[in-house]
Protein backbone atom coordinates (compact mmCIF):
# COMPACT_ATOMS: atom_id res chain seq x y z
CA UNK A 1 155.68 307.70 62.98
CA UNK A 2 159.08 309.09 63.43
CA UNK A 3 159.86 310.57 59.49
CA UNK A 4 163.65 309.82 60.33
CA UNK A 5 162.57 306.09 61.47
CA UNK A 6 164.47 303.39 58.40
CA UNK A 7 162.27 299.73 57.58
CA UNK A 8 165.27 297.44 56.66
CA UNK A 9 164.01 295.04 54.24
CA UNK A 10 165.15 292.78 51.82
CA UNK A 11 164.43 293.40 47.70
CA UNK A 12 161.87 291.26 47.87
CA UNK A 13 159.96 292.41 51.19
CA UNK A 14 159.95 295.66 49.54
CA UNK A 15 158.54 293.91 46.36
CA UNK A 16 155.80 291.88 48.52
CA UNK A 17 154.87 295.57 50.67
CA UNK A 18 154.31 297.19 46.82
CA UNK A 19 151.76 294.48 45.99
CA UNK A 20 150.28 294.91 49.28
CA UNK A 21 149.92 298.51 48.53
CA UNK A 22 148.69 298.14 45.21
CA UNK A 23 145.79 295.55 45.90
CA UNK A 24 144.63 297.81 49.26
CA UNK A 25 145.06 301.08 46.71
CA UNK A 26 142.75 299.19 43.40
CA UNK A 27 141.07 296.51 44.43
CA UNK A 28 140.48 297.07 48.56
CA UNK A 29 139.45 300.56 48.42
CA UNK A 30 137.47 300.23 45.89
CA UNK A 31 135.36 297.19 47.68
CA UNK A 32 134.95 299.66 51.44
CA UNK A 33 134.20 302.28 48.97
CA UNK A 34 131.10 300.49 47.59
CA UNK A 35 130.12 298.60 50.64
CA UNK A 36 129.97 302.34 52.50
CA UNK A 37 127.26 303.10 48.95
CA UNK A 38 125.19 300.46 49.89
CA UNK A 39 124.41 300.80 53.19
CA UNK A 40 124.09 304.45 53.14
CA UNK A 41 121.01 303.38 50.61
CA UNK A 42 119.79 301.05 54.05
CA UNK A 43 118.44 304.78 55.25
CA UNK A 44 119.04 305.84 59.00
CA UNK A 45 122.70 305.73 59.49
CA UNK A 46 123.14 306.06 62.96
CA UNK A 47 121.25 302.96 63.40
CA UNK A 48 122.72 301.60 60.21
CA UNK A 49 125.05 298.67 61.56
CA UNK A 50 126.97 297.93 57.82
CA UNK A 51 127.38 301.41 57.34
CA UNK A 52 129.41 301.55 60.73
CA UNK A 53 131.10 298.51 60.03
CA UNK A 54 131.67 300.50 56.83
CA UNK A 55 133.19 302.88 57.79
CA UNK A 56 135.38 301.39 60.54
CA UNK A 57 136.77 299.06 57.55
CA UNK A 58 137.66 302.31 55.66
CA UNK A 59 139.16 304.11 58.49
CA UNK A 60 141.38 300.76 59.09
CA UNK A 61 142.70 300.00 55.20
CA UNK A 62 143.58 303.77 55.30
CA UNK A 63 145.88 303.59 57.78
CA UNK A 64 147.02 300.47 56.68
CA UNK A 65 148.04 302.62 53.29
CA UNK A 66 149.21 304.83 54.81
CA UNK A 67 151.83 303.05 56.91
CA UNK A 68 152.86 300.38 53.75
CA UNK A 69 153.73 304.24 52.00
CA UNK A 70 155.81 305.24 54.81
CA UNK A 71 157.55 302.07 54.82
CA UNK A 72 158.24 301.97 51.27
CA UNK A 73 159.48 305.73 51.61
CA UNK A 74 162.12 305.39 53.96
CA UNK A 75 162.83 301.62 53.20
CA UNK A 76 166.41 300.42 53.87
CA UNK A 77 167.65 297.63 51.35
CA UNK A 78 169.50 295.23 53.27
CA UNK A 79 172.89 294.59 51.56
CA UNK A 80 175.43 292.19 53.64
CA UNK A 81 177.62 291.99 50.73
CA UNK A 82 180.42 293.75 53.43
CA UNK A 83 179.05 291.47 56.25
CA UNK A 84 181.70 289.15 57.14
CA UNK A 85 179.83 285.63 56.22
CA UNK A 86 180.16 283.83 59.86
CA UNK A 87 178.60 287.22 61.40
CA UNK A 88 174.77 287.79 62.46
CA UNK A 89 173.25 290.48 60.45
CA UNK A 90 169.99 291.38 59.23
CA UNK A 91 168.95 289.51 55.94
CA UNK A 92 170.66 286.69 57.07
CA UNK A 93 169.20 283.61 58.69
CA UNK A 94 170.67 281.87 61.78
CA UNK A 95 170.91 278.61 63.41
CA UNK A 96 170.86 277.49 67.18
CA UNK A 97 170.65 275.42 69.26
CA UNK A 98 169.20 276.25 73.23
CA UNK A 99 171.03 275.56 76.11
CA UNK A 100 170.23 272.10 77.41
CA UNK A 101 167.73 270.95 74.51
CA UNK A 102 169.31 269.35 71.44
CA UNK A 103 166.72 271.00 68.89
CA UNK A 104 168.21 273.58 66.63
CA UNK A 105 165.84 276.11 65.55
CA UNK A 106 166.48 278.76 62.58
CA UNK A 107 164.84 281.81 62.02
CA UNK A 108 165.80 284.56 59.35
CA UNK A 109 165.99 288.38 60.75
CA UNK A 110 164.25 290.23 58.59
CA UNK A 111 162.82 294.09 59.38
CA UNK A 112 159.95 294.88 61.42
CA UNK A 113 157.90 295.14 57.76
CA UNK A 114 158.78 291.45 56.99
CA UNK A 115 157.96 289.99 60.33
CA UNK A 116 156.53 286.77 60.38
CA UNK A 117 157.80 284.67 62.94
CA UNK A 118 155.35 281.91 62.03
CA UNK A 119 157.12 281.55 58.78
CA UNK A 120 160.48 281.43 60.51
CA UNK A 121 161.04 285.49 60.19
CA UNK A 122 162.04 287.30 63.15
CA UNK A 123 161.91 291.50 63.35
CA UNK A 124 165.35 292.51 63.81
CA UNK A 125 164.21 294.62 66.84
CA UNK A 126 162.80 290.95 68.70
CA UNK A 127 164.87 290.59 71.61
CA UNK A 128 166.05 287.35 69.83
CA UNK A 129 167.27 289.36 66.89
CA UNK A 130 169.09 292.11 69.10
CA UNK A 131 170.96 289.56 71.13
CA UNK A 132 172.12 287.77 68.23
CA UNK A 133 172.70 290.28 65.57
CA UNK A 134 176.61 290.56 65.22
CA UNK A 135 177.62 287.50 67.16
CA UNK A 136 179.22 285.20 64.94
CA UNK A 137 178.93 281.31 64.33
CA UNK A 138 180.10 279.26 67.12
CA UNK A 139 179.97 281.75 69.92
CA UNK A 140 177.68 280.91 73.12
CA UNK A 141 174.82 283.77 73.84
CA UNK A 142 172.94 285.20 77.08
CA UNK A 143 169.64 286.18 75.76
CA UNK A 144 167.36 288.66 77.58
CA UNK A 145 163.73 287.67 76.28
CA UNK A 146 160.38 288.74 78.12
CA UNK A 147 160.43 284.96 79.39
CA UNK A 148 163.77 285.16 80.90
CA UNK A 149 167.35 284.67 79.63
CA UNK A 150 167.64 282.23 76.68
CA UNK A 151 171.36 280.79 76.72
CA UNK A 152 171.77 279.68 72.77
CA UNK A 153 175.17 278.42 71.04
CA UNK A 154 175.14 279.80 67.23
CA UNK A 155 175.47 276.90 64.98
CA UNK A 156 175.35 278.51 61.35
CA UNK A 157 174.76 281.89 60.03
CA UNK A 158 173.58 281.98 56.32
């Protein structure tokens, strides 16, 4: 990872990443840790199928850590306080409406660490996100997505 690399995140994806790190650092670790203990006492390790599983747990939740810290470290608090309130921005969550279908869909654009478009939470750097972000409400947008253009009209920003 790029050490000059931001994560823009709201206060409370920054709050919900230190939890995350905090159960994987006292009560995850501590689990791989004595799951790799008992299956070393299953004898032969290199036929030892826990053990590996073990182990490839372990080597997983570390990097895991070890990306929530570098997060964390060079976390950008999101702060539209200056954002003019009709303008896309990160931290904000927009309404639209697709050319041609009269469903309006919403999704809040969030940082790559609070992605969860499931939940309605799109990473800022989604091709969604970058074709919206600073277009205000009301304007009419060509959208360049891996599926083709996307032609949406902005009906709300929030």
């Amino acid at each position: 990872m790029a050490e000059d690399k931001t994560y823009p995140m709201t206060e409370d994806g920054k709050k919900k990443l230190e939890e995350e790190l905090e159960n994987l650092k006292t009560v995850k670790r501590p689990e791989v840790i004595n799951r790799i203990k008992v299956a070393r006492g299953f004898g032969d390790l290199s036929e030892n199928s826990e053990y590996t599983s073990a182990k490839d747990e372990q080597a997983q939740l570390e990097t895991r850590i070890i990306t929530v810290q570098q997060m964390l470290r060079y976390a950008q608090i999101i702060d539209n306080d200056d954002v003019d309130p009709d303008e896309v921005a990160v931290g904000k969550t927009v309404s639209f409406v697709e050319d041609g279908d009269d469903e309006e869909e919403s999704y809040t654009i969030v940082g790559e660490a609070e992605a969860d478009p499931m939940n309605g939470k799109i990473s800022n750097e989604s091709p969604i996100a970058v074709g919206l972000v600073g277009k205000r409400k009301g304007e009419t947008v060509h959208i360049q997505t891996p599926g083709g253009e996307m032609v949406v009209k902005i009906t709300s920003v929030k």
